[in-house]
Protein backbone atom coordinates (compact mmCIF):
# COMPACT_ATOMS: atom_id res chain seq x y z
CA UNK A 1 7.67 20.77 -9.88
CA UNK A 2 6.82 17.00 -10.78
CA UNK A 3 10.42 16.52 -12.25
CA UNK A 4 12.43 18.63 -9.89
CA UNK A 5 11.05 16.62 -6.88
CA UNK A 6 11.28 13.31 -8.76
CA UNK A 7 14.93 13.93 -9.04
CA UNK A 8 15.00 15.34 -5.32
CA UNK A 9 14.06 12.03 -3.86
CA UNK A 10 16.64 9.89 -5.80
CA UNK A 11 19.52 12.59 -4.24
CA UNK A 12 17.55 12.47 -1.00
CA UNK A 13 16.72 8.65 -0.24
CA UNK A 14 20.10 7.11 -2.13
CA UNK A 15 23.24 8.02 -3.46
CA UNK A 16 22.77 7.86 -6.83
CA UNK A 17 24.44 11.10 -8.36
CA UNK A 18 22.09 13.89 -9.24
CA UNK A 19 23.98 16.59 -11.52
CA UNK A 20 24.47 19.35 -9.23
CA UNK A 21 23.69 22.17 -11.31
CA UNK A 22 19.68 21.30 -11.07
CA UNK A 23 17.75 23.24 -8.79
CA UNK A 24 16.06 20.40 -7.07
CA UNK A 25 12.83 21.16 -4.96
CA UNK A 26 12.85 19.01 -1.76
CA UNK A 27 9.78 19.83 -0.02
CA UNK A 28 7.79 17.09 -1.23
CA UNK A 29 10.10 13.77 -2.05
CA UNK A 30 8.50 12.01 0.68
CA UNK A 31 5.72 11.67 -2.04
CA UNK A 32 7.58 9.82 -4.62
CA UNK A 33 9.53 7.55 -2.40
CA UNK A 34 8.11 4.64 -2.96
CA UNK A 35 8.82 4.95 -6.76
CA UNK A 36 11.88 5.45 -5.64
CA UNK A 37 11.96 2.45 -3.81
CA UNK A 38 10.74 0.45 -7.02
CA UNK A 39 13.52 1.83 -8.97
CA UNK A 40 16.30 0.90 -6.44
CA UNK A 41 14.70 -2.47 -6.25
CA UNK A 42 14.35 -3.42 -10.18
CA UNK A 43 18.24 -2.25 -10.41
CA UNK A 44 18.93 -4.60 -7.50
CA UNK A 45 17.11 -7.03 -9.48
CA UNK A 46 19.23 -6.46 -12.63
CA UNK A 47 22.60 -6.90 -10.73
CA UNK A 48 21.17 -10.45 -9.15
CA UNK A 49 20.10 -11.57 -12.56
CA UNK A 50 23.79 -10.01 -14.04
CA UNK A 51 24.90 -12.00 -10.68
CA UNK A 52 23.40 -15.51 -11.43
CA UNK A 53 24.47 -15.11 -15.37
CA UNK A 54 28.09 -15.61 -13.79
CA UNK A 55 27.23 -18.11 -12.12
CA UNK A 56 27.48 -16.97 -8.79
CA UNK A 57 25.40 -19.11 -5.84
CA UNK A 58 22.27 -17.59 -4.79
CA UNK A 59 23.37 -17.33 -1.35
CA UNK A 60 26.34 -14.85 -2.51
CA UNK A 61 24.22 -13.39 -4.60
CA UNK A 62 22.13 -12.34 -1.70
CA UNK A 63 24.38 -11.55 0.72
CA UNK A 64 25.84 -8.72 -2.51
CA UNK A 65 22.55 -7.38 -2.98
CA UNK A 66 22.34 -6.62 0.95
CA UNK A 67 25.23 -5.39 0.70
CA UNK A 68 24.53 -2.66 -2.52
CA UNK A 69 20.87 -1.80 -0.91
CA UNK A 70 23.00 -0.94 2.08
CA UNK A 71 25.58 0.98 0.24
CA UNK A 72 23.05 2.80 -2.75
CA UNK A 73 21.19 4.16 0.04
CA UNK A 74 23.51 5.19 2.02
CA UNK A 75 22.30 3.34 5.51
CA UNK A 76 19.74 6.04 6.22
CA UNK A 77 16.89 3.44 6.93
CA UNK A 78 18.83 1.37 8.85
CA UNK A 79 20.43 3.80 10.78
CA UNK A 80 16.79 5.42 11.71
CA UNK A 81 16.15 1.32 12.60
CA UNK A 82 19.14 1.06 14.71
CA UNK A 83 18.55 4.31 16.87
CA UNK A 84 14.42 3.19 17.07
CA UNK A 85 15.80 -0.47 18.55
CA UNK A 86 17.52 1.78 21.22
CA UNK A 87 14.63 3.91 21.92
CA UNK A 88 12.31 1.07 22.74
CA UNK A 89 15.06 -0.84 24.36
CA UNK A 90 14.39 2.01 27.67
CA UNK A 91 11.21 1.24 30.04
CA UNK A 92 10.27 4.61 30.02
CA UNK A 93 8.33 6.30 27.43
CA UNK A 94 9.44 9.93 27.93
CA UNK A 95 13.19 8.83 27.55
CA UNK A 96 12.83 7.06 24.14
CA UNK A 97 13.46 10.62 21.98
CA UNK A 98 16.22 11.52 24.36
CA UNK A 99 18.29 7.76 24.05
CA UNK A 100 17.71 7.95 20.20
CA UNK A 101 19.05 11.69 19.99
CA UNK A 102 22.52 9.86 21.24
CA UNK A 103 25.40 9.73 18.73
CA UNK A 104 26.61 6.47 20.64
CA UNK A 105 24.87 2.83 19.30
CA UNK A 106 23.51 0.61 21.78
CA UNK A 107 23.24 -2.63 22.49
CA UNK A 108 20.18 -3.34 20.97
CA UNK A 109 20.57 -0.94 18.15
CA UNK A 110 23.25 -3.54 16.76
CA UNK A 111 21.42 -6.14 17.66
CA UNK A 112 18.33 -4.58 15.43
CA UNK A 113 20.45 -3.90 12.74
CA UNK A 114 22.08 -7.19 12.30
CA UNK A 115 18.97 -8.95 12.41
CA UNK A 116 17.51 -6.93 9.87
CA UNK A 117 20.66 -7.33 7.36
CA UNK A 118 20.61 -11.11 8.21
CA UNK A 119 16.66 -11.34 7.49
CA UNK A 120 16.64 -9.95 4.46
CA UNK A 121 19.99 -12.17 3.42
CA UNK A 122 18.39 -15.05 4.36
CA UNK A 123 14.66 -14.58 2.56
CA UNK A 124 15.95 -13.60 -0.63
CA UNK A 125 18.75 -16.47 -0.54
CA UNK A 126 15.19 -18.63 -0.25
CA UNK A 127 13.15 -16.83 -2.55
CA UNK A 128 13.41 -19.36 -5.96
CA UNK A 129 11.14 -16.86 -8.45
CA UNK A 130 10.30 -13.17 -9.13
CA UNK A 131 13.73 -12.19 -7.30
CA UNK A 132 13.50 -8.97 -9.15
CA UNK A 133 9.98 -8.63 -8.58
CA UNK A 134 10.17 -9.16 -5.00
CA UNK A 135 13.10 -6.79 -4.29
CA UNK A 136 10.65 -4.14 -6.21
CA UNK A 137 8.18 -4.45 -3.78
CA UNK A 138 9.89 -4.50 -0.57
CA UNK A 139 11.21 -1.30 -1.35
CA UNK A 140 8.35 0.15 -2.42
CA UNK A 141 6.16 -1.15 -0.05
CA UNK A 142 8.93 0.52 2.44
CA UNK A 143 8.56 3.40 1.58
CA UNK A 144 4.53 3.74 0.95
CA UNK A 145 4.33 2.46 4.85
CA UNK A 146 7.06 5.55 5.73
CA UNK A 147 4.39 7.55 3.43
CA UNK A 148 1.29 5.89 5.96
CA UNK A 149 3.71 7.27 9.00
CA UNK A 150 3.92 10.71 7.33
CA UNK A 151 0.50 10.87 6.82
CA UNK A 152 -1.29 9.51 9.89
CA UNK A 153 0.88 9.84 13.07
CA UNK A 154 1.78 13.41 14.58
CA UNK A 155 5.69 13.98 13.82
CA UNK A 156 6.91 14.16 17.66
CA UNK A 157 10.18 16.50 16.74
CA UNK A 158 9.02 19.76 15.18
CA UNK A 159 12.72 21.10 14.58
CA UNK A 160 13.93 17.63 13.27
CA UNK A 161 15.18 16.79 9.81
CA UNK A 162 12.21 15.19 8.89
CA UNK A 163 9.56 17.67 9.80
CA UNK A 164 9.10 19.10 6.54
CA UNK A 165 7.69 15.48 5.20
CA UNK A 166 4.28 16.36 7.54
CA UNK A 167 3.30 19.15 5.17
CA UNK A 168 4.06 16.95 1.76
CA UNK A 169 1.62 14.50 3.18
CA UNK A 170 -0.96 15.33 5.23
CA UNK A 171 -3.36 12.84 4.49
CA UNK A 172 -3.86 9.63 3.89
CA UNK A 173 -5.53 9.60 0.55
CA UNK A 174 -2.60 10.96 -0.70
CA UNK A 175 -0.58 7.82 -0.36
CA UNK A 176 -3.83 6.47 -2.82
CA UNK A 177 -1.48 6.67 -5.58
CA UNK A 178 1.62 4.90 -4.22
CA UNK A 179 -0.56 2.09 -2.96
CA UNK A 180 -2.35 2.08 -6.48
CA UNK A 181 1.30 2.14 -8.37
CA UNK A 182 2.37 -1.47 -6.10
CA UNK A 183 -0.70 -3.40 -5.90
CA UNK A 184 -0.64 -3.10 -10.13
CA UNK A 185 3.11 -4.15 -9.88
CA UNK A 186 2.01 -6.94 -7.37
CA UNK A 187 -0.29 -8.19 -10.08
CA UNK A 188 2.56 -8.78 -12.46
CA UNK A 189 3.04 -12.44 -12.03
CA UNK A 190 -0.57 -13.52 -14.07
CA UNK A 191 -0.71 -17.26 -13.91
CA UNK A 192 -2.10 -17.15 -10.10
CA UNK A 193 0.71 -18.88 -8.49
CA UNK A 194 1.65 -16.18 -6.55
CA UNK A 195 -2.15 -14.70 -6.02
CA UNK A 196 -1.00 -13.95 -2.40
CA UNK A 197 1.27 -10.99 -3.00
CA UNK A 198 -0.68 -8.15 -4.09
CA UNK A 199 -2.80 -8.76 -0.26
CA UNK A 200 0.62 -8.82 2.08
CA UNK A 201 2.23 -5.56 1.14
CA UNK A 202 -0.28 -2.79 2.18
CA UNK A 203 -0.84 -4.85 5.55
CA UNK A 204 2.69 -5.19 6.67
CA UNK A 205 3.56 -1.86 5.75
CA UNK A 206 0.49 -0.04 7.32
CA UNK A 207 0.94 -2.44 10.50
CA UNK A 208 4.61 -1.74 11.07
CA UNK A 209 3.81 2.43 10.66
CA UNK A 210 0.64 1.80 13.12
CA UNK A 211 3.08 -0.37 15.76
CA UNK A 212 5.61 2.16 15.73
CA UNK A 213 3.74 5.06 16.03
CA UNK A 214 1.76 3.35 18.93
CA UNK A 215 5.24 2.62 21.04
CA UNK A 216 6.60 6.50 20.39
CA UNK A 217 3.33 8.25 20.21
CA UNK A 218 3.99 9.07 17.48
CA UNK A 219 6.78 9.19 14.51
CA UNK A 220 10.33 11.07 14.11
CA UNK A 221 12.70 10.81 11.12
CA UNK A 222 14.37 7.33 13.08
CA UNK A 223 10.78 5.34 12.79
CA UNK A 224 10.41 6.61 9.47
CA UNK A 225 13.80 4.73 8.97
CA UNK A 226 12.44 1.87 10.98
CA UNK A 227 9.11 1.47 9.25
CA UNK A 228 10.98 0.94 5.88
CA UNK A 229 13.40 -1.36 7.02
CA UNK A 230 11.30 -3.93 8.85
CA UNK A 231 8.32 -3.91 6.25
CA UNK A 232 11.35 -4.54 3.41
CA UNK A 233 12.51 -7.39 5.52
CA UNK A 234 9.26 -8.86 6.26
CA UNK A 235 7.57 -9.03 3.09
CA UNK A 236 10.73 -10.51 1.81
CA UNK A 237 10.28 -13.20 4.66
CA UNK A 238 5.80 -13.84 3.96
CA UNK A 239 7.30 -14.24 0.12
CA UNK A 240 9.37 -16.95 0.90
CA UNK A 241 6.83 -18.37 3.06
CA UNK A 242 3.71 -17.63 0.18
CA UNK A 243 5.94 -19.08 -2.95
CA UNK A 244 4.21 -21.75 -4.40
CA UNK A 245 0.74 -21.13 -3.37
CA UNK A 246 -1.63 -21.23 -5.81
CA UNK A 247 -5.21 -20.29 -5.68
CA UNK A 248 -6.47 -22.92 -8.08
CA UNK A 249 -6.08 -25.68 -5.66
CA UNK A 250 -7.82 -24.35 -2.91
């Protein structure tokens, strides 16, 4: 079941090819999406580093590896972003599900969207060490806040695509060993000077799921989207703003 789900969630959160012929079980891939957020983000991290071996400026660099997490996973965060920024965008509450239900884009959904792309351009065209590292974690810590949505908001559309997640994850202990799998990773870099990053992740992500699910009431497959997306862009941003520190002068 372990393996067959594994293999679900890399054919359900990217498009990385999964040979057809295995019978995938999709009921629980919500539970290993944050490893497969890690994944995505160590081979985003070989492509920079194949990137700067050519020589290319960090600022392209960056700009390519929005471009390829945009493209490997097929916009289905950022589309769940966009449609969330056009839900909030109407005054009243009991509207929200109906806007983001709406094939069109609004205003404010391409507004939402554009910031995020340009965010996470920007912060990793800053960040000087542990690129790889860094897009590692903002995936992962994506995906375990998406997990924290799952687990402790009602799901507000019972016949939506993202229903079944609910059942995968009905608790919140269960997202124990997701958050358990990044803070280890965030302990990778030894020497102290970045001390800082194993304590950001699990409070972005868990804040973004609880602000979310505050403004909707809850959480539908579009916040799920959203959740990833911001926390992604915004631990990228508190890296840049955290490299350097070091706990041995303070």
């Amino acid at each position: 079941m372990g393996f067959t789900s594994f293999f679900a969630a890399i054919a359900f959160y990217s498009r990385l090819p999964v040979p057809a012929r295995w019978a995938l079980q999709f009921e629980r891939v919500a539970c290993f999406a944050p490893l497969v957020g890690i994944l995505l983000g160590s081979g985003l991290g070989g492509l920079d580093w194949g990137l700067a071996s050519l020589g290319m400026p960090v600022l392209s660099r960056s700009a390519v590896l929005v471009a390829v997490w945009l493209g490997v996973t097929g916009g289905l965060h950022l589309d769940g972003a966009i449609d969330a920024a056009d839900g909030l965008a109407v005054p009243d509450a009991s509207r929200r599900l109906t806007v983001m239900a709406e094939s069109t884009v609004g205003a404010f959904g391409v507004m939402s969207g554009a910031l995020l792309l340009l965010l996470k351009a920007a912060a990793l065209s800053d960040l000087a060490d542990w690129r790889w590292l860094g897009l590692s974690l903002a995936a992962g810590w994506g995906r375990w806040g998406q997990q924290v949505a799952i687990a402790q908001y009602p799901y507000l559309k019972p016949m939506g695509k993202g229903a079944f997640h609910k059942a995968a994850i009905p608790q919140l202990w269960q997202t124990l060993p997701s958050l358990l799998l990044l803070l280890g990773l965030s302990a990778l870099p030894l020497g102290l000077q970045q001390p800082a990053w194993g304590l950001i992740g699990a409070p972005i992500a868990y804040g973004i799921a609880a602000w979310f699910g505050a403004q909707f009431g809850g959480h539908t497959g579009d916040t799920y989207g959203a959740v990833v997306e911001w926390t992604e862009a915004l631990f990228l941003l508190m890296m840049v703003a955290l490299q350097g520190w070091d706990l041995t002068a303070l």
